[in-house]
N, C-alpha and C. Protein backbone atom coordinates (compact mmCIF):
# COMPACT_ATOMS: atom_id res chain seq x y z
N UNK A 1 30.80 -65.87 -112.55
CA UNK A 1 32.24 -65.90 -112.55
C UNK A 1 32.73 -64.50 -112.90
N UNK A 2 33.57 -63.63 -112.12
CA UNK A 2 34.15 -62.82 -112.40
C UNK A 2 35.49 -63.03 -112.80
N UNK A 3 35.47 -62.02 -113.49
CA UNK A 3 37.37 -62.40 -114.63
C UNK A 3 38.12 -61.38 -113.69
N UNK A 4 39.23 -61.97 -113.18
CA UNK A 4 40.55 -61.25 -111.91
C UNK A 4 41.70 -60.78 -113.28
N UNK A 5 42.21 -60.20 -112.74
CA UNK A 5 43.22 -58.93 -113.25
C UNK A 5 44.24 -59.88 -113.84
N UNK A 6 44.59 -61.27 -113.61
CA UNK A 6 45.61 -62.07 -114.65
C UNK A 6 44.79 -62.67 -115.39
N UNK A 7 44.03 -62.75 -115.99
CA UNK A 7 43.80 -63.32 -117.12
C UNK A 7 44.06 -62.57 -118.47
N UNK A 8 44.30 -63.15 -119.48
CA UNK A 8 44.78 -62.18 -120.81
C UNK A 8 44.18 -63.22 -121.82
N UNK A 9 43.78 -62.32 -122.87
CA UNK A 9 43.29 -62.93 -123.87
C UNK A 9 44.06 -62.36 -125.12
N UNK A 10 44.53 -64.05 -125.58
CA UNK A 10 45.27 -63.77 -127.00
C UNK A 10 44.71 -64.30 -128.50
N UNK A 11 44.78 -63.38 -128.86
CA UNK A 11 44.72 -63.63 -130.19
C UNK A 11 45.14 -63.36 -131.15
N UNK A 12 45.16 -64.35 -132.33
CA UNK A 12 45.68 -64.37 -133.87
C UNK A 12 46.22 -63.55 -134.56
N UNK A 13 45.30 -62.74 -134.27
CA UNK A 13 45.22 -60.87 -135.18
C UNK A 13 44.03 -61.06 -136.02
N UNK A 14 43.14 -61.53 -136.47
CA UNK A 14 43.37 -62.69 -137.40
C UNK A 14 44.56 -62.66 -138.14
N UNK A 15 45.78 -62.82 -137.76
CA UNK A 15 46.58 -62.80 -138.82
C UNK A 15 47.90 -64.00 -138.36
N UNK A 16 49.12 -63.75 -139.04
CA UNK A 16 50.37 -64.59 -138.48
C UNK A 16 50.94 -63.41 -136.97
N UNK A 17 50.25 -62.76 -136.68
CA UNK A 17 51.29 -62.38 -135.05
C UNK A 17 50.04 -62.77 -134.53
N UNK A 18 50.63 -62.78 -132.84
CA UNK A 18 49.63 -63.06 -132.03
C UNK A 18 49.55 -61.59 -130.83
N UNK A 19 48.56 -61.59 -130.75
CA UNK A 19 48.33 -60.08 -129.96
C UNK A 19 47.63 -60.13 -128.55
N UNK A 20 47.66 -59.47 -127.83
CA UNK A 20 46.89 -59.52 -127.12
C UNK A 20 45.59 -58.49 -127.06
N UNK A 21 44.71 -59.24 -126.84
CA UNK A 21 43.16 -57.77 -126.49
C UNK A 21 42.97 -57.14 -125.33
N UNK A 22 44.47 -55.72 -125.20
CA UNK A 22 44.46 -55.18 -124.02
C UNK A 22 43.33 -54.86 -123.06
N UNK A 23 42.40 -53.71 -124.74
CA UNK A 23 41.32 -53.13 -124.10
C UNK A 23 39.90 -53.94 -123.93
N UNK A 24 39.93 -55.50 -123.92
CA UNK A 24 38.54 -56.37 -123.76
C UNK A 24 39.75 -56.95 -122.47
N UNK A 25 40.89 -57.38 -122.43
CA UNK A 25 41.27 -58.15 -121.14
C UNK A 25 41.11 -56.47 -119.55
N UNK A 26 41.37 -55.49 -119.99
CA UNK A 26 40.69 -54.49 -119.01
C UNK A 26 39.35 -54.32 -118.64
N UNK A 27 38.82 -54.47 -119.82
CA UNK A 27 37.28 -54.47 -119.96
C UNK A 27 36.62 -55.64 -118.76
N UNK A 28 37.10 -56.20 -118.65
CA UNK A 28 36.92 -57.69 -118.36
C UNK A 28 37.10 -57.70 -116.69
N UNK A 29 38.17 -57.04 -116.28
CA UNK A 29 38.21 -57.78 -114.86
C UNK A 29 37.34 -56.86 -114.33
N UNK A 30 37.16 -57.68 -113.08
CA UNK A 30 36.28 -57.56 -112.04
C UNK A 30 34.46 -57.54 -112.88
N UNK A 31 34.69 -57.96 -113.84
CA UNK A 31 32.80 -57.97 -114.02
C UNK A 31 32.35 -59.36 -114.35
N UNK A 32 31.53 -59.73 -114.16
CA UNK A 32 30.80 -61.35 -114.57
C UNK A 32 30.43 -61.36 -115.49
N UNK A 33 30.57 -62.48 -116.33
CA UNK A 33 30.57 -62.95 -117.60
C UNK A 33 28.89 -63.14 -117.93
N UNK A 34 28.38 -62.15 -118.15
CA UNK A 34 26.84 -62.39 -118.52
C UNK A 34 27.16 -61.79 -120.07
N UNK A 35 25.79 -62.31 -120.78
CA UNK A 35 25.73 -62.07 -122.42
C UNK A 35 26.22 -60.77 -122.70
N UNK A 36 25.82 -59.68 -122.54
CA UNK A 36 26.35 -58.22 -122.78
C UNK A 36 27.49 -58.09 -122.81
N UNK A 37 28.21 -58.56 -121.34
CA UNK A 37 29.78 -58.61 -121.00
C UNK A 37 30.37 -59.08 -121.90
N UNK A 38 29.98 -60.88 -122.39
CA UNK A 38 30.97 -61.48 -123.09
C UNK A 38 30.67 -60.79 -125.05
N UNK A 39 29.88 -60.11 -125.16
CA UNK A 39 29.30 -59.88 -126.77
C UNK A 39 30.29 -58.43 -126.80
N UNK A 40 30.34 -57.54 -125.96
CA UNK A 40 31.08 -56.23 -125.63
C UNK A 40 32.38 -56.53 -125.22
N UNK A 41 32.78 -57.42 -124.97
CA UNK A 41 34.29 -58.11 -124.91
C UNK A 41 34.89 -58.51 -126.17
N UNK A 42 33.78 -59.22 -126.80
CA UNK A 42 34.25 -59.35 -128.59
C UNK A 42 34.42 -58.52 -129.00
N UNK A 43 33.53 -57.41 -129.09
CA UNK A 43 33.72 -56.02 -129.94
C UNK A 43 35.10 -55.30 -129.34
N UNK A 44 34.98 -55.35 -128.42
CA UNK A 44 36.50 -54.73 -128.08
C UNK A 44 37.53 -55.06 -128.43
N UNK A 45 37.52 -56.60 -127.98
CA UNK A 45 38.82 -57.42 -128.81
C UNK A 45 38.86 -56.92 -130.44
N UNK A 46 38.37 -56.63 -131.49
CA UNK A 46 38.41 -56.47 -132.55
C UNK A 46 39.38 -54.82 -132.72
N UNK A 47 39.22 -54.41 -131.92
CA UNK A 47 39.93 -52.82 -131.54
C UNK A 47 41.38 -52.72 -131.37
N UNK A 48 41.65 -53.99 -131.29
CA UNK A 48 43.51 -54.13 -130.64
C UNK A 48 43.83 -55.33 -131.99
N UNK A 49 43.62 -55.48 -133.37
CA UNK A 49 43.47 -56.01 -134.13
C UNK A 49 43.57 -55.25 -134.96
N UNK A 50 44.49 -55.67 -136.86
CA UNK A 50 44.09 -55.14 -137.93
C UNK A 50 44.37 -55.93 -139.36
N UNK A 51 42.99 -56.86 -139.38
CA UNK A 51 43.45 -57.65 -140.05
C UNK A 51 43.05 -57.36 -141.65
N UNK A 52 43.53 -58.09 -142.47
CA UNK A 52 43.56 -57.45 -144.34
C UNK A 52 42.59 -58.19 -144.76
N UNK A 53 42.33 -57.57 -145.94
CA UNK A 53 41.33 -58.72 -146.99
C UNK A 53 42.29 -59.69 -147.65
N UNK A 54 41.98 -60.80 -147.63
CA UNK A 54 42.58 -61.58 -148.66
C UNK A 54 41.89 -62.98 -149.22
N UNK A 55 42.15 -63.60 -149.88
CA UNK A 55 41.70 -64.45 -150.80
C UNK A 55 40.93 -65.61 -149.50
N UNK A 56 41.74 -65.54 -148.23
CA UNK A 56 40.70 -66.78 -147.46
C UNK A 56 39.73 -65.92 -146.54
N UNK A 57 39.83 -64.70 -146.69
CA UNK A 57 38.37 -63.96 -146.06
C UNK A 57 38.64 -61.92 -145.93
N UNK A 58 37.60 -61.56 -146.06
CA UNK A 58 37.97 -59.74 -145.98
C UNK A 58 37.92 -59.70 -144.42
N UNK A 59 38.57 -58.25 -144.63
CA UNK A 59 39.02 -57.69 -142.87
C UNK A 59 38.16 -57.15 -142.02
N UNK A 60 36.38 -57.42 -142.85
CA UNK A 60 35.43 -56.99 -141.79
C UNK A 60 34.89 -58.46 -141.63
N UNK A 61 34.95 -59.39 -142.40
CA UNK A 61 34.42 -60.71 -142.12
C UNK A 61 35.63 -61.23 -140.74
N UNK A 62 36.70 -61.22 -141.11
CA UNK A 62 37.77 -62.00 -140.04
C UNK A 62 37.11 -60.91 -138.82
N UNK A 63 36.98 -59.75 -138.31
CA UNK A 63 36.83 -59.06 -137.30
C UNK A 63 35.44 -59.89 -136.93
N UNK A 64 34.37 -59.66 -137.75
CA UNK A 64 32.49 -60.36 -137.29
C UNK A 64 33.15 -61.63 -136.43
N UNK A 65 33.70 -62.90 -137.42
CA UNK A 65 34.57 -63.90 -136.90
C UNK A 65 35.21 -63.55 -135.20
N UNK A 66 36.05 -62.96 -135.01
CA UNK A 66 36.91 -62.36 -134.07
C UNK A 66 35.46 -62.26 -132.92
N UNK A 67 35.31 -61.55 -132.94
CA UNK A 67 34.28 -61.04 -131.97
C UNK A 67 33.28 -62.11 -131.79
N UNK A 68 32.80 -62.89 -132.41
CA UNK A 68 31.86 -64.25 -132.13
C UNK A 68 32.65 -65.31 -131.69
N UNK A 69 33.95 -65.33 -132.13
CA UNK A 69 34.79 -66.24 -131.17
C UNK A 69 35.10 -66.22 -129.61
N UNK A 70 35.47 -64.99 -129.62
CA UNK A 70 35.78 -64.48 -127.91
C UNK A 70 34.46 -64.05 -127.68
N UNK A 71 33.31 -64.12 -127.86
CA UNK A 71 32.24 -63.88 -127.06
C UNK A 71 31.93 -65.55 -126.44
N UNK A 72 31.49 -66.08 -127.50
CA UNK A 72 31.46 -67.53 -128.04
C UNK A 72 32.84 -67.98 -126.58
N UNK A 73 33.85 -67.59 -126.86
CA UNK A 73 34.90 -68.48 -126.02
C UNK A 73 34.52 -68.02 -124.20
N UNK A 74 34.12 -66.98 -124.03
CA UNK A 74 33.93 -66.41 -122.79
C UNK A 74 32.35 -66.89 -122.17
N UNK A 75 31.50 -66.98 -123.23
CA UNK A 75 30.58 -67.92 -122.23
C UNK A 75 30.50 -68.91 -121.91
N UNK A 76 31.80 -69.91 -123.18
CA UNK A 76 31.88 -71.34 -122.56
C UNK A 76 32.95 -71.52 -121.50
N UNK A 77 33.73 -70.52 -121.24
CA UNK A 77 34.43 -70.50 -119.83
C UNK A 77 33.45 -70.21 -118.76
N UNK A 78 32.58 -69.35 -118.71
CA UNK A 78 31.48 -69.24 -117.79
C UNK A 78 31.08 -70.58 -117.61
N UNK A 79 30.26 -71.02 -118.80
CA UNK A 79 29.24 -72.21 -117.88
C UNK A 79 29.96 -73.46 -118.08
N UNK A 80 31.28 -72.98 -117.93
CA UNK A 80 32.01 -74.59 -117.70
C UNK A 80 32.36 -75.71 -118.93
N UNK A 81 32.13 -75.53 -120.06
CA UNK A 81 32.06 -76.31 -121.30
C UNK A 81 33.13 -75.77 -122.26
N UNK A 82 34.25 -75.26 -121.84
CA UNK A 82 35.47 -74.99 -122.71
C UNK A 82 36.13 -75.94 -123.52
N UNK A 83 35.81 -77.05 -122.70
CA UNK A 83 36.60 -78.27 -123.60
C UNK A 83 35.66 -79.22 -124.31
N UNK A 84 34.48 -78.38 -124.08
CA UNK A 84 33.42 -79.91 -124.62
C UNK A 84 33.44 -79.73 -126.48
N UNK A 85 33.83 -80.88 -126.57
CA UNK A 85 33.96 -80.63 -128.09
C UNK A 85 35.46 -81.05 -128.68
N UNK A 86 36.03 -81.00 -127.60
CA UNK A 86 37.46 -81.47 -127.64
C UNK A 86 38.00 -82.91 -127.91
N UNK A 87 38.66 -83.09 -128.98
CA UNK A 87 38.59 -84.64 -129.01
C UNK A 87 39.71 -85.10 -127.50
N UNK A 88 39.32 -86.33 -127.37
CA UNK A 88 40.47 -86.66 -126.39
C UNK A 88 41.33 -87.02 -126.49
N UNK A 89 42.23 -87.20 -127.57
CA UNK A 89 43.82 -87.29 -128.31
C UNK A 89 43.83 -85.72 -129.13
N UNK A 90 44.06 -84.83 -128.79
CA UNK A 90 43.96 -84.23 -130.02
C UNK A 90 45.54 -83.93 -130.58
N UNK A 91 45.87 -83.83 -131.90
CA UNK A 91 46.70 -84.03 -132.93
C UNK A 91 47.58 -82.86 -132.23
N UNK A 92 48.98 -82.73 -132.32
CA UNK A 92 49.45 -81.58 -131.65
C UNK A 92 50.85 -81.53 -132.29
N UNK A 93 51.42 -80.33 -132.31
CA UNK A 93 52.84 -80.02 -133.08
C UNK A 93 53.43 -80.36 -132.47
N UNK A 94 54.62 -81.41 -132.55
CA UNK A 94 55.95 -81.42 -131.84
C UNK A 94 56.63 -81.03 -131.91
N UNK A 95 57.07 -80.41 -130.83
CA UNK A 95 58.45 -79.22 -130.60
C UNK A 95 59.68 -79.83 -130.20
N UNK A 96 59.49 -81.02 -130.00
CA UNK A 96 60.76 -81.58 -129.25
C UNK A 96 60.80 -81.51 -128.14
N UNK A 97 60.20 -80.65 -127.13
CA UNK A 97 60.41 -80.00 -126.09
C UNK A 97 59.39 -81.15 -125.14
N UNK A 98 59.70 -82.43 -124.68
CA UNK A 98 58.50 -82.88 -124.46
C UNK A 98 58.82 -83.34 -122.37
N UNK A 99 60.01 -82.00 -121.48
CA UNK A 99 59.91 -81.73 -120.49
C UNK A 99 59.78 -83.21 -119.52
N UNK A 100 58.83 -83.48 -118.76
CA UNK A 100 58.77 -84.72 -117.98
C UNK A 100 58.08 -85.76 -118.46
N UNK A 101 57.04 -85.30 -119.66
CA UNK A 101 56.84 -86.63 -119.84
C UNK A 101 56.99 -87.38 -121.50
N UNK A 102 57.35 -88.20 -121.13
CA UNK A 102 57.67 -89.62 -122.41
C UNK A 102 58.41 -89.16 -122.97
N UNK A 103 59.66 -88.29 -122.86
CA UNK A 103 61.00 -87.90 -123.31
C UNK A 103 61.86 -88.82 -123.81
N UNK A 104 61.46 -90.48 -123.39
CA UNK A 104 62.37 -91.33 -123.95
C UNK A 104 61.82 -91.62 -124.85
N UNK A 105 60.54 -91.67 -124.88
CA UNK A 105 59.68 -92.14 -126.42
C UNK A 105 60.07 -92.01 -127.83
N UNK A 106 60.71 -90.53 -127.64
CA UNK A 106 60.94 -89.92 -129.05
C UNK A 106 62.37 -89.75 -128.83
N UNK A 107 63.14 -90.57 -128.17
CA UNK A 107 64.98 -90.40 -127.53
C UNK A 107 65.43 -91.58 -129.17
N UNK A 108 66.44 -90.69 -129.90
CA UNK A 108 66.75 -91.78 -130.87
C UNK A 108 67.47 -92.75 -129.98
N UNK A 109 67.18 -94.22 -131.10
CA UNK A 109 68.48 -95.42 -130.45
C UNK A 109 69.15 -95.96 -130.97
């Protein structure tokens, strides 16, 4: 599987903004997702990131983290298993915003 020029990868920071990983989503197109690719895609992603030490982890542990996630997340888009692991209800924030479907569900009466 080669990664095409719209795909973008976001992430956390580890922190409260969410960022994008310019220089691993450049890195990325046009090459196939083999081990090197996706392990050198983590490390990059960590480059467009700057996250702090604090009491739930330091800023070289959240980066190790960072980079085993998006490596970790890019080979299970490769071999097809992105969702395995996924419960099949999973718990989700309501925004209100619930568009075409079951809008009357949550309609006060």
């Amino acid at each position: 599987m080669a990664m095409k020029s719209s795909k973008r990868e976001s992430l956390w920071q580890p922190g409260p903004i969410i960022v994008h990983a310019r220089q691993a989503e450049t890195y990325l197109v046009g090459k196939r997702l083999t081990q090197d690719v996706c392990e050198q895609a983590g490390r990059l992603a960590c480059a467009d990131v700057n996250p702090i030490d604090d009491l739930r982890g330091s800023a070289s542990y959240r980066l190790a983290t960072l980079a085993a996630l998006v490596a970790d997340g890019l080979r299970r888009i490769r071999d097809g298993t992105q969702a395995e692991g996924f419960p099949e209800r999973p718990v989700l924030l309501d925004t209100g915003d619930h568009g075409d479907r079951a809008s009357t569900r949550f309609a006060p009466t």
